[in-house]
N, C-alpha and C. Protein backbone atom coordinates (compact mmCIF):
# COMPACT_ATOMS: atom_id res chain seq x y z
N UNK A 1 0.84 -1.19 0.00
CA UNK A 1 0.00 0.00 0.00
C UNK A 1 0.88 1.25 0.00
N UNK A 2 0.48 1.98 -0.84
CA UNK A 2 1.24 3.59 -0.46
C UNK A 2 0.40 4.54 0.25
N UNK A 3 0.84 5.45 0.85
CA UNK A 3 0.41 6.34 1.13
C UNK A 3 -0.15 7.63 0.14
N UNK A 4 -0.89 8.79 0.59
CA UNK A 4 -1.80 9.74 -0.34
C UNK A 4 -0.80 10.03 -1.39
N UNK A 5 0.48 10.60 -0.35
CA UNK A 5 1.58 11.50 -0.79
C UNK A 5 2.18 10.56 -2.03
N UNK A 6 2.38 9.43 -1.22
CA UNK A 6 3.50 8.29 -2.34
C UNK A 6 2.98 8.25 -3.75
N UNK A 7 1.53 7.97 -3.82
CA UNK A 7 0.81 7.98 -4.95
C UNK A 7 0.94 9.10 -5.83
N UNK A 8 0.94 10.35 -5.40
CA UNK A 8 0.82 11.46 -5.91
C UNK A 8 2.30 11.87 -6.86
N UNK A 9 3.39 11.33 -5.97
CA UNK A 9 4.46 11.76 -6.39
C UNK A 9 5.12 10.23 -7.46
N UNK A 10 4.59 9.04 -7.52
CA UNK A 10 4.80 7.94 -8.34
C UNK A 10 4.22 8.30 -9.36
N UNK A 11 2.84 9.16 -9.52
CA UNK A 11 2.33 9.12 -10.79
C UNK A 11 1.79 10.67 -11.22
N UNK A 12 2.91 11.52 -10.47
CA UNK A 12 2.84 12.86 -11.18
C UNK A 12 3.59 12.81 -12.35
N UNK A 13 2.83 13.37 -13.75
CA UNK A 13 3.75 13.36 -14.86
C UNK A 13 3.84 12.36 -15.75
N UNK A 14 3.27 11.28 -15.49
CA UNK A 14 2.97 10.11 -15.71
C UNK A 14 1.39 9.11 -16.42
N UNK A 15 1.78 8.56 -17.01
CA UNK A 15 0.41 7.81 -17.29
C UNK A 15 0.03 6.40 -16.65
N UNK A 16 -1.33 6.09 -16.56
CA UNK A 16 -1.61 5.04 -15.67
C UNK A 16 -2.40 4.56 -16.69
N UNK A 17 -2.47 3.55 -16.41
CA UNK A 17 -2.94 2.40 -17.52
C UNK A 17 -3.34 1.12 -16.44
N UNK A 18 -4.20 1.13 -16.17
CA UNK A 18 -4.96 0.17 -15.01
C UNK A 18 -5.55 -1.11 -15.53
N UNK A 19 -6.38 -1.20 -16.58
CA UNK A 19 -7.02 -2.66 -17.27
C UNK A 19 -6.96 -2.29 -18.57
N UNK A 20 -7.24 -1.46 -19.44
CA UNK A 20 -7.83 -1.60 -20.76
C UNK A 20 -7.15 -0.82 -22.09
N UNK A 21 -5.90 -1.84 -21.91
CA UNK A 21 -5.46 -1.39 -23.04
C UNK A 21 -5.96 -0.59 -24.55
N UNK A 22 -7.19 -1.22 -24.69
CA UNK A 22 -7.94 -0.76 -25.99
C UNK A 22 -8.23 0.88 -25.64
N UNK A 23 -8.59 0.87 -24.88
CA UNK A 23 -8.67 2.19 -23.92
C UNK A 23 -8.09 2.95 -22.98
N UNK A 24 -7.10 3.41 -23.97
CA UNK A 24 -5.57 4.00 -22.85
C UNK A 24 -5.43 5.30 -22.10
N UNK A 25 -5.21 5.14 -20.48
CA UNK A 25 -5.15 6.01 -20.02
C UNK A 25 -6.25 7.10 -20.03
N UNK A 26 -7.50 6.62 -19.24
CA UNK A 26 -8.54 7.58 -19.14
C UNK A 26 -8.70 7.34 -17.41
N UNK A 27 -8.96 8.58 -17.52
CA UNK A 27 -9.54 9.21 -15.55
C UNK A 27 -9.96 8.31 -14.81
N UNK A 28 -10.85 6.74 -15.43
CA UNK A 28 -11.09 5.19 -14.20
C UNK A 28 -9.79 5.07 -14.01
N UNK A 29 -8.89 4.86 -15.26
CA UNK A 29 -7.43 4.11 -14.75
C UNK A 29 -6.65 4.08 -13.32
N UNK A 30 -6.67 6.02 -13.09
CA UNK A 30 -5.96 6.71 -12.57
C UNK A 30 -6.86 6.20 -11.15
N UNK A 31 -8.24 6.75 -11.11
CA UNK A 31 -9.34 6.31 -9.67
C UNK A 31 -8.93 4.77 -9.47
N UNK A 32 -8.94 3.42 -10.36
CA UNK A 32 -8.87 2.37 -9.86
C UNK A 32 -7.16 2.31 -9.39
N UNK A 33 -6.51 2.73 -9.50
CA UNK A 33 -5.06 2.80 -9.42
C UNK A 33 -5.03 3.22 -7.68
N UNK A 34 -5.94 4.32 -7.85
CA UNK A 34 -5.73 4.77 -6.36
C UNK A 34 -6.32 4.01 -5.29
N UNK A 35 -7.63 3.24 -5.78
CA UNK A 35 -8.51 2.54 -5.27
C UNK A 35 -7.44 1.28 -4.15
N UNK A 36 -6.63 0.36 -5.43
CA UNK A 36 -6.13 -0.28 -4.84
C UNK A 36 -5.05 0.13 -4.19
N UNK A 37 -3.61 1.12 -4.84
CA UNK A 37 -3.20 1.01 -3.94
C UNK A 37 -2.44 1.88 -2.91
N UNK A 38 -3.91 2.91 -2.33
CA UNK A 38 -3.86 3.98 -1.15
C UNK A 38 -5.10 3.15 -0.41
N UNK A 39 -6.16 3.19 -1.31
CA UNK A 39 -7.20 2.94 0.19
C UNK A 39 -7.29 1.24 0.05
N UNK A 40 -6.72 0.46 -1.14
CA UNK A 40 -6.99 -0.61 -0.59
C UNK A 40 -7.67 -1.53 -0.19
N UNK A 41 -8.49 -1.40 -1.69
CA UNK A 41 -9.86 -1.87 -1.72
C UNK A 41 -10.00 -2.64 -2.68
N UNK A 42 -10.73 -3.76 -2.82
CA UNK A 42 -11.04 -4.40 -4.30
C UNK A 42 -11.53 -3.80 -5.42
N UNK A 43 -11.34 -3.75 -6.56
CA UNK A 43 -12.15 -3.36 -7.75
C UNK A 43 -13.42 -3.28 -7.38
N UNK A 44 -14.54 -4.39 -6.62
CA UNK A 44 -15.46 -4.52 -6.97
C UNK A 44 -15.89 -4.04 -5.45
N UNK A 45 -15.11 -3.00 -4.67
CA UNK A 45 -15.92 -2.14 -4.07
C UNK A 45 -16.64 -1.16 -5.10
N UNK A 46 -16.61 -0.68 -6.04
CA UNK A 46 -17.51 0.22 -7.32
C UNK A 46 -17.87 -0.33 -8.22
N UNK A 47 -18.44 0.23 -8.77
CA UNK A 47 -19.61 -0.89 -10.07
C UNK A 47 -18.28 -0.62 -10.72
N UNK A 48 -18.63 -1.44 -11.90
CA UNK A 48 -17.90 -1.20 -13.05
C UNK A 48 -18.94 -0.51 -14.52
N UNK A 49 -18.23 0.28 -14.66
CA UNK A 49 -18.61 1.10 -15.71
C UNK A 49 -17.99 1.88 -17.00
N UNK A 50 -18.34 1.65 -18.30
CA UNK A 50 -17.88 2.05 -18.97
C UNK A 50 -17.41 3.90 -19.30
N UNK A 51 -18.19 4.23 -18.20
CA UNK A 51 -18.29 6.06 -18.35
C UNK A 51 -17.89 6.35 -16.86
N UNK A 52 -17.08 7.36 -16.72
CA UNK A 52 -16.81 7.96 -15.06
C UNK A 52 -18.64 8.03 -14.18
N UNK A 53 -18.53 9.18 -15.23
CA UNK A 53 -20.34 9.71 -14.83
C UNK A 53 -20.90 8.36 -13.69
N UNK A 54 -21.14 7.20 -14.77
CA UNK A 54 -21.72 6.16 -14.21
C UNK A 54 -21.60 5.25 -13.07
N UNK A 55 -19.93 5.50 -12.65
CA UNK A 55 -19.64 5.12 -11.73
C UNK A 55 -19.85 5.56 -10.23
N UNK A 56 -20.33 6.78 -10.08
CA UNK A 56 -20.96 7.99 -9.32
C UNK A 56 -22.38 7.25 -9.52
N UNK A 57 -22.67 7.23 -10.85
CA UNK A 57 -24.85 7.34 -10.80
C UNK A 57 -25.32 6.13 -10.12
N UNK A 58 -23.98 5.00 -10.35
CA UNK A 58 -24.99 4.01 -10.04
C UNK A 58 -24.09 2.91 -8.69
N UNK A 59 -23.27 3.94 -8.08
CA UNK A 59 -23.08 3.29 -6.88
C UNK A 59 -23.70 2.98 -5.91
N UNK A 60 -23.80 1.82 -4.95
CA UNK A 60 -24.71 1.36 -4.32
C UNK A 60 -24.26 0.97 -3.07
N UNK A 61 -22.73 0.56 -2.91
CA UNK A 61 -22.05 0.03 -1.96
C UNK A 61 -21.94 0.34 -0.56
N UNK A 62 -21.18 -0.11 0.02
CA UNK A 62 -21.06 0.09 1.49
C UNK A 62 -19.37 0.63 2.09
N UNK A 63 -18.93 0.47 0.56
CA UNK A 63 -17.60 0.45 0.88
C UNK A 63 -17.00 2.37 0.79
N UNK A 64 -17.66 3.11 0.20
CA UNK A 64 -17.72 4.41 0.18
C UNK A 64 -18.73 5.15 0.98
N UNK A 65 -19.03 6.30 1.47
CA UNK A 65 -20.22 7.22 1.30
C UNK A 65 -20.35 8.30 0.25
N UNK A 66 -21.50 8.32 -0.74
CA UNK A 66 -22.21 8.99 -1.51
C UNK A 66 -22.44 10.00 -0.82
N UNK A 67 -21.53 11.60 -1.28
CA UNK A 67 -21.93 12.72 -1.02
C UNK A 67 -22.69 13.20 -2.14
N UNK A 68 -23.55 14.08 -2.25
CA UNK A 68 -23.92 14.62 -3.54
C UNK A 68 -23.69 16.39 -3.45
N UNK A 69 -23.55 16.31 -4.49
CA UNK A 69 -22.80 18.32 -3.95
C UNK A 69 -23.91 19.42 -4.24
N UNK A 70 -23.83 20.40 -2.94
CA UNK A 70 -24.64 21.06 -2.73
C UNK A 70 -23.76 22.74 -2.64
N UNK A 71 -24.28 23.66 -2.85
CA UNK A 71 -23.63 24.93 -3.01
C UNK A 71 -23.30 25.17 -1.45
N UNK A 72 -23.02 24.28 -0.57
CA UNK A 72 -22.12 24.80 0.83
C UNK A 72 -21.48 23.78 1.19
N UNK A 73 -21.12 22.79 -0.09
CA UNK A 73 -20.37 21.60 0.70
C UNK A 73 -18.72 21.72 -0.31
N UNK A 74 -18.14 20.39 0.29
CA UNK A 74 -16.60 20.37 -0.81
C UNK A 74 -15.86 19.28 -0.44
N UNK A 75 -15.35 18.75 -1.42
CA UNK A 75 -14.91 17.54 -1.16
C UNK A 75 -13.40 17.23 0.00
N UNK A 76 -13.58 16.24 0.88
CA UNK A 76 -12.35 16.14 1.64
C UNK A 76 -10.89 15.59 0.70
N UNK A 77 -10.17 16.11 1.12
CA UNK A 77 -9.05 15.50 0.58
C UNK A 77 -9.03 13.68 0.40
N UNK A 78 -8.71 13.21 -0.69
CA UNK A 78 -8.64 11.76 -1.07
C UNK A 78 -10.46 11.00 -1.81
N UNK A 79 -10.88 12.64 -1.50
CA UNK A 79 -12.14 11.87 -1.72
C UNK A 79 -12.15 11.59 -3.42
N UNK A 80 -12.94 10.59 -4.68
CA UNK A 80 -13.49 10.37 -5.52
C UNK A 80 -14.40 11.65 -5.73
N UNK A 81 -13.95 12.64 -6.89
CA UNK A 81 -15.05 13.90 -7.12
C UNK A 81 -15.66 13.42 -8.52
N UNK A 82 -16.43 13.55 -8.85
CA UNK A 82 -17.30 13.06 -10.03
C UNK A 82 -18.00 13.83 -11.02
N UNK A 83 -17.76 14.34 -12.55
CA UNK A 83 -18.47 15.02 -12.74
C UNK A 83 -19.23 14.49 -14.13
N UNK A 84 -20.66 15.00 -14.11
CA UNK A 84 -21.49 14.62 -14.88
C UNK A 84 -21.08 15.68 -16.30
N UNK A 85 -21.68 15.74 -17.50
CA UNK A 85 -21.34 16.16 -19.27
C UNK A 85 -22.21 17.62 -18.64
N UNK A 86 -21.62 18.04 -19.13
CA UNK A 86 -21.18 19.52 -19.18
C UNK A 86 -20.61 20.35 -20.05
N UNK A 87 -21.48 21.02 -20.59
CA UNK A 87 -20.83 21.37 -22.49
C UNK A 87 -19.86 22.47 -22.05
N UNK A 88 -18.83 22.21 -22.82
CA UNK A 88 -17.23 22.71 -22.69
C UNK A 88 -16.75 22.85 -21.51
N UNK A 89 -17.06 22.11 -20.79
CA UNK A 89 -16.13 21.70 -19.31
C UNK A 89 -15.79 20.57 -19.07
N UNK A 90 -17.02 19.54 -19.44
CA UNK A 90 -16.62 17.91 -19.46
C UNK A 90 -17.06 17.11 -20.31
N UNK A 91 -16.87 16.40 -21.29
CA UNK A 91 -17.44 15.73 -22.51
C UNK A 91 -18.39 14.50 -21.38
N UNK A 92 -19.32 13.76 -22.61
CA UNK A 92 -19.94 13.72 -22.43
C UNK A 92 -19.99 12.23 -21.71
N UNK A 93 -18.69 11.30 -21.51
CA UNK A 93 -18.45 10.60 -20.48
C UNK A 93 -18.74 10.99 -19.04
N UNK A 94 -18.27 12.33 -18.78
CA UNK A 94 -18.08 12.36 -17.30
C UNK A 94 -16.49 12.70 -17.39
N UNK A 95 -15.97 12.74 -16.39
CA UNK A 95 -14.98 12.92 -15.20
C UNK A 95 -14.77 11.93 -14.36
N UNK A 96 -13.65 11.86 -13.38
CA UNK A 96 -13.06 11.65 -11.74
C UNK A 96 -12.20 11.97 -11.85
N UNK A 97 -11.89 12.50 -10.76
CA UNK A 97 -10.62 13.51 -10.21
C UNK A 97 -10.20 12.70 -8.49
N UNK A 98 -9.15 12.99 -8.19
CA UNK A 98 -9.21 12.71 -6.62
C UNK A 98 -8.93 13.84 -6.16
N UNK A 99 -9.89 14.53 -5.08
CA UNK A 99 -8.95 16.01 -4.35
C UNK A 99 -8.22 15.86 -3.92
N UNK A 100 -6.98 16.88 -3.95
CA UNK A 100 -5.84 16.26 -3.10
C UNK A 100 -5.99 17.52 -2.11
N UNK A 101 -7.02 18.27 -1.64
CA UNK A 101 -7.03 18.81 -0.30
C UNK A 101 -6.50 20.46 -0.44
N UNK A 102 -5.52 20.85 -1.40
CA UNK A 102 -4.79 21.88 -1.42
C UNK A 102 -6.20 23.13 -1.34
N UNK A 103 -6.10 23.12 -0.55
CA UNK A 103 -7.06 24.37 -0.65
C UNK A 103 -8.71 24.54 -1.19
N UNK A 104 -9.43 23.54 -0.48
CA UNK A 104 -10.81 22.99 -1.55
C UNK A 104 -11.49 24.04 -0.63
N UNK A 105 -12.76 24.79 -1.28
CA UNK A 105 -13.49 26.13 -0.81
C UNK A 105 -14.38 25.33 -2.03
N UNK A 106 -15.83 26.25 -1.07
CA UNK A 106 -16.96 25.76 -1.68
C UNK A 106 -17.15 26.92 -3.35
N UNK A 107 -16.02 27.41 -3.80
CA UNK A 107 -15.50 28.16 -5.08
C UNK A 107 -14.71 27.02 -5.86
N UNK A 108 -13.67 26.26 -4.66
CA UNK A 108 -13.06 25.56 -6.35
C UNK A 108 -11.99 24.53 -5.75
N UNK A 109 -11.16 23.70 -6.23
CA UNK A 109 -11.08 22.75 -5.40
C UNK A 109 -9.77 22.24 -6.70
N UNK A 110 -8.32 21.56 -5.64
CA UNK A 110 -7.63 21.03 -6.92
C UNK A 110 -7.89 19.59 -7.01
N UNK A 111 -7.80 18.87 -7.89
CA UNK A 111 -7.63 17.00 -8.07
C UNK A 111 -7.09 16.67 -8.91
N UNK A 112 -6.30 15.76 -8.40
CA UNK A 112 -5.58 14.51 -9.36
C UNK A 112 -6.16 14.32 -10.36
N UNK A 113 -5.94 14.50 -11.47
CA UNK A 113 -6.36 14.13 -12.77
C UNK A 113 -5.23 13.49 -14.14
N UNK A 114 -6.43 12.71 -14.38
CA UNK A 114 -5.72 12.34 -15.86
C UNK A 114 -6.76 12.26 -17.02
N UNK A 115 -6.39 12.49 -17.86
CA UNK A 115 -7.07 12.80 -18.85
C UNK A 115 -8.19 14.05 -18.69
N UNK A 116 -7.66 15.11 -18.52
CA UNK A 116 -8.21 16.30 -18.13
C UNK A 116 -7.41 17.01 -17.75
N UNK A 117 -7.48 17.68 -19.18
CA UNK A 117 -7.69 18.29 -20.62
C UNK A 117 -7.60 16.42 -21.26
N UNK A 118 -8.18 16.12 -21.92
CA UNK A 118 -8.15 15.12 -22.97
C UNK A 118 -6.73 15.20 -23.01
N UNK A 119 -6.07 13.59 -22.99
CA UNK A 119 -5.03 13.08 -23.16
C UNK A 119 -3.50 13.72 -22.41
N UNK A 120 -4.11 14.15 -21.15
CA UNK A 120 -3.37 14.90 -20.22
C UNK A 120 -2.84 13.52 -19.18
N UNK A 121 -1.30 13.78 -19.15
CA UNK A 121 -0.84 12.40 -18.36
C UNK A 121 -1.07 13.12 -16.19
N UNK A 122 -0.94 12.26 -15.62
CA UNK A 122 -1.89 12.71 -14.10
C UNK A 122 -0.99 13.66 -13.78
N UNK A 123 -2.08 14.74 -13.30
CA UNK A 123 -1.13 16.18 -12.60
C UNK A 123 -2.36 16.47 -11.70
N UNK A 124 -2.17 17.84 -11.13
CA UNK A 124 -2.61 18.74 -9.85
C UNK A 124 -3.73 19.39 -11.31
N UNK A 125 -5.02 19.07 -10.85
CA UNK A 125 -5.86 20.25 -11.85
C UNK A 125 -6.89 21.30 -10.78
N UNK A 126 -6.50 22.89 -11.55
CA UNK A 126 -7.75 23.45 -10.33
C UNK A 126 -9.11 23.04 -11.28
N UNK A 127 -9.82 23.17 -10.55
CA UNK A 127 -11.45 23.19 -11.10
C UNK A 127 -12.37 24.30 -10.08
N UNK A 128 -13.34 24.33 -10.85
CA UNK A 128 -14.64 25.00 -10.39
C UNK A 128 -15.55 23.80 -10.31
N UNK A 129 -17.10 23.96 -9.80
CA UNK A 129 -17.84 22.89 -9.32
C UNK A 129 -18.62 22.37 -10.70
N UNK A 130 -18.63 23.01 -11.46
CA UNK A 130 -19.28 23.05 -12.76
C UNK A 130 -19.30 21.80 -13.11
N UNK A 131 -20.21 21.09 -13.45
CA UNK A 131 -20.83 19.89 -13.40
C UNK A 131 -20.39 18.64 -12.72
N UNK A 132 -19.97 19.11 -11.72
CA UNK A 132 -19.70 18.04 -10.36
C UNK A 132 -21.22 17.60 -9.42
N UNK A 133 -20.52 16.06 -9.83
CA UNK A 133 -22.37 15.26 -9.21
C UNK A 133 -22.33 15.60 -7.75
N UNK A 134 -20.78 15.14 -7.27
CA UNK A 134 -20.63 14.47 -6.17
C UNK A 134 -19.61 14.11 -5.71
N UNK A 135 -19.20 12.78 -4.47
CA UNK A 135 -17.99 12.75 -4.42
C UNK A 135 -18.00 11.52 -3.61
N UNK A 136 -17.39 10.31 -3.76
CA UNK A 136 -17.50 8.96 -3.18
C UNK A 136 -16.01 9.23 -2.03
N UNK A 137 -16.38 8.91 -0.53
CA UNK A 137 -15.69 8.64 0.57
C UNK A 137 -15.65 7.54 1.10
N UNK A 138 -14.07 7.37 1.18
CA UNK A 138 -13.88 5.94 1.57
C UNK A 138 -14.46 5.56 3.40
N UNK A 139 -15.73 4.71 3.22
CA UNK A 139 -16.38 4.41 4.47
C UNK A 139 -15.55 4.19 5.85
């Protein structure tokens, strides 16, 4: 297992490639990457889904808590942030980001990202809330 930090600094700058070769290096890669190995969880603590979006819409588990975002809330550091299609902010997959805490205000918030900007290898991204569902916490 690594720690938040270890993760951050193994795969700053870098691409992650988690299961699907046919499908290289998109924003699940980077979330299941972290899944296993910071918090250390099986794959099949989250549905599996072909779209980020979906992985947010149709979680059910016990192994996270389902926040849904409201104009006075913000995600904790490490949390799963999720965002639903959003014309010229997020195509029409969706998003996940992980916050990494630096400063999250109910204005704007940074996260781990990959593939965001399209074909962006994982870095520090700021964002605004703009079509953010939500945000899965590890239970």
């Amino acid at each position: 297992m690594l720690t938040f930090q270890q993760f951050l600094d193994k795969w700053n700058g870098q691409y992650c490639e988690y299961s699907d070769p046919a499908n290289r290096y998109q924003c699940q890669d980077l979330m299941r990457q972290y899944v296993q190995d910071v918090l250390g969880l099986p794959q099949s603590a989250l549905p599996g889904a072909l779209y980020a979006k979906d992985v947010f819409n149709n979680y059910k588990g016990t192994a996270f808590r389902k926040v849904y975002k409201n104009p006075l809330n913000f995600p904790p550091n490490g949390a799963l942030v999720f965002w639903k299609y959003y014309p010229f902010v997020v195509g029409w997959a969706g998003h996940v980001g992980i916050n990494v805490g630096d400063g999250a205000s109910i204005y704007n918030f940074i996260s781990f990202d990959q593939n965001y900007p399209t074909r962006t290898a994982c870095h520090r991204q700021l964002h605004s809330y703009k079509g953010v569902m939500g945000w899965l916490i590890k239970a």
